[in-house]
Protein backbone atom coordinates (compact mmCIF):
# COMPACT_ATOMS: atom_id res chain seq x y z
CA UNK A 1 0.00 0.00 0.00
CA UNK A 2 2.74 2.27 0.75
CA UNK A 3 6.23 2.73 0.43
CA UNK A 4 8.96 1.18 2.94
CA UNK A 5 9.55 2.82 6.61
CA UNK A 6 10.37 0.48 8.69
CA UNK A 7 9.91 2.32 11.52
CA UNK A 8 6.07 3.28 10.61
CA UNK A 9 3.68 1.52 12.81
CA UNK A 10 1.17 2.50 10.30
CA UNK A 11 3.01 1.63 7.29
CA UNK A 12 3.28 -1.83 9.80
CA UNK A 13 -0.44 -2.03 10.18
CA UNK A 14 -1.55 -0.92 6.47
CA UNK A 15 0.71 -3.66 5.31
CA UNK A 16 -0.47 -5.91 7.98
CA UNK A 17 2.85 -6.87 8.97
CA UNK A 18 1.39 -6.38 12.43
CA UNK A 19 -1.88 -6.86 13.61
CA UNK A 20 -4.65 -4.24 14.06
CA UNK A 21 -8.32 -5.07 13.83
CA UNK A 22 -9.03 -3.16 10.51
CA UNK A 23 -12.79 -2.00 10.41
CA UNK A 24 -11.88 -0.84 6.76
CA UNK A 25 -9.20 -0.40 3.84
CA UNK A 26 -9.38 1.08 0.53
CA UNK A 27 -6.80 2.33 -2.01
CA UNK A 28 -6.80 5.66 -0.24
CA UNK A 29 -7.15 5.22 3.92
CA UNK A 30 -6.96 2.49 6.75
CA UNK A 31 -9.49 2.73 9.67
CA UNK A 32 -8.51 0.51 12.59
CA UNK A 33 -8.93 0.24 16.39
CA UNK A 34 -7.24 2.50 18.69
CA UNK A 35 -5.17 0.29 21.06
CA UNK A 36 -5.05 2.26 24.18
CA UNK A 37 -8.85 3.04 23.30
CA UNK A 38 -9.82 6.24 25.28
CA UNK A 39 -13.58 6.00 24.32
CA UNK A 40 -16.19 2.76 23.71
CA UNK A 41 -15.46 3.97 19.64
CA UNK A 42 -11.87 5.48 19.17
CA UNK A 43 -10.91 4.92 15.27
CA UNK A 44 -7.77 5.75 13.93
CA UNK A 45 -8.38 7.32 10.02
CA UNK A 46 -4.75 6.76 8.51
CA UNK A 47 -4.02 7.75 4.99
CA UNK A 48 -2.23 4.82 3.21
CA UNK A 49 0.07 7.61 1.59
CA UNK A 50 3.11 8.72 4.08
CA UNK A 51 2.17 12.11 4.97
CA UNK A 52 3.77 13.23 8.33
CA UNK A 53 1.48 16.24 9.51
CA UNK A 54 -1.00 18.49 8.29
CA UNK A 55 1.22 21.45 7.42
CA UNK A 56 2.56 18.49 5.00
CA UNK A 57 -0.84 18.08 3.05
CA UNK A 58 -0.60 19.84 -0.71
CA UNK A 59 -2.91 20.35 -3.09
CA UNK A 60 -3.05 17.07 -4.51
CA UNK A 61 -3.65 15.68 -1.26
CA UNK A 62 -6.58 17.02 -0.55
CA UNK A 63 -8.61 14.32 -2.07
CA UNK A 64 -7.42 11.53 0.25
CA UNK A 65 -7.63 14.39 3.48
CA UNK A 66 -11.41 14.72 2.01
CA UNK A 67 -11.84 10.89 1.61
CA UNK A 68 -10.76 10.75 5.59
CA UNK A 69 -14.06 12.98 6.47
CA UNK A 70 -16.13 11.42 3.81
CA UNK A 71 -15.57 8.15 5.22
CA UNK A 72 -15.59 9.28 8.57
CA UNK A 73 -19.21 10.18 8.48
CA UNK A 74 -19.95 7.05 6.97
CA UNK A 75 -18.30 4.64 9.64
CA UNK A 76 -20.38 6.85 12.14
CA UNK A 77 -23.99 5.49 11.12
CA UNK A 78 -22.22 1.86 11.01
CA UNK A 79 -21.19 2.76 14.48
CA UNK A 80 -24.70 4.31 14.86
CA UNK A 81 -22.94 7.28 16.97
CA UNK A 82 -23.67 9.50 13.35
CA UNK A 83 -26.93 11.04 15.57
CA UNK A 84 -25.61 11.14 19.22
CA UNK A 85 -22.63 12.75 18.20
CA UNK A 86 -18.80 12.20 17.97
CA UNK A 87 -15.56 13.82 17.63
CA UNK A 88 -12.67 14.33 15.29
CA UNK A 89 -9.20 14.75 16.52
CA UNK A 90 -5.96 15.23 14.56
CA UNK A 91 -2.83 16.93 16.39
CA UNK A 92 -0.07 18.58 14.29
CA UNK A 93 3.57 18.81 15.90
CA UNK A 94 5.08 18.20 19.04
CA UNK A 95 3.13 21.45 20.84
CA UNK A 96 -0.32 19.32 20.23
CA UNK A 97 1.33 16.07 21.18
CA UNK A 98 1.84 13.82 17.96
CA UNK A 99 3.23 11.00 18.68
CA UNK A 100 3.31 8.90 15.40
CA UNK A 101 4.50 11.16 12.53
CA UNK A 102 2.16 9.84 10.23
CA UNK A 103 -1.48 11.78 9.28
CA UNK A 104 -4.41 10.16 11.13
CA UNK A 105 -7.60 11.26 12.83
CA UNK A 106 -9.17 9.95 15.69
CA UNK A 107 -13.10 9.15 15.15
CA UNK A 108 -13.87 9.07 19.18
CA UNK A 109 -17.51 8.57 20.37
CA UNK A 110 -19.87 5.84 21.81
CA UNK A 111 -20.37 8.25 25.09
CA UNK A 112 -20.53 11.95 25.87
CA UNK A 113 -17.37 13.02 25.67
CA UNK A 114 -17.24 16.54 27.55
CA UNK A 115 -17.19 20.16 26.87
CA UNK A 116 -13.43 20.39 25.76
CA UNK A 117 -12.72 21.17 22.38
């Protein structure tokens, strides 16, 4: 799906090298289970191209980045949280606390899950 880093977990888990329980997989983005879930639903949205942070998204991107929210919406009503309500988290840089240097979102929800942004 992507090219070689061997020290990607999500290259790892794309590849399936590892093991992640994959909810879904196209050409485009990999949706699979938090491991250290901090919700009842906590999705990671992970696009299958290597793109380390959002200040590295260009214009071309911009269709997969679309695709993440597109399908995003749609794993929602599967999750049936699409009415009650969940969130969409991605953190850019060390200052927001990225961890993996990879673009992903978290899809949290299943619960109300507070006032904070």
């Amino acid at each position: 799906m992507i090219k070689n880093n061997n020290n990607d977990i999500f290259y790892k888990i794309i590849n399936r090298l590892i093991y992640s329980e994959i909810v879904f997989q196209d050409k485009l983005i990999t949706i699979f289970k938090d491991k250290y879930p901090l919700a009842p639903i906590h999705l990671l949205i992970v696009t299958n191209k290597k793109i380390k942070t959002i200040n590295d998204i260009n214009y071309k991107d911009r269709i997969i980045i679309g695709h993440c929210f597109y399908i995003a919406s749609r794993i929602s009503k599967l999750y049936k949280i699409s009415e009650t309500g969940y969130r969409l988290i991605s953190n850019c840089n060390k200052d927001a606390c990225q961890k993996i240097f990879h673009f992903h979102i978290h899809l949290l929800g299943g619960k109300y899950l507070g006032d904070i942004l």
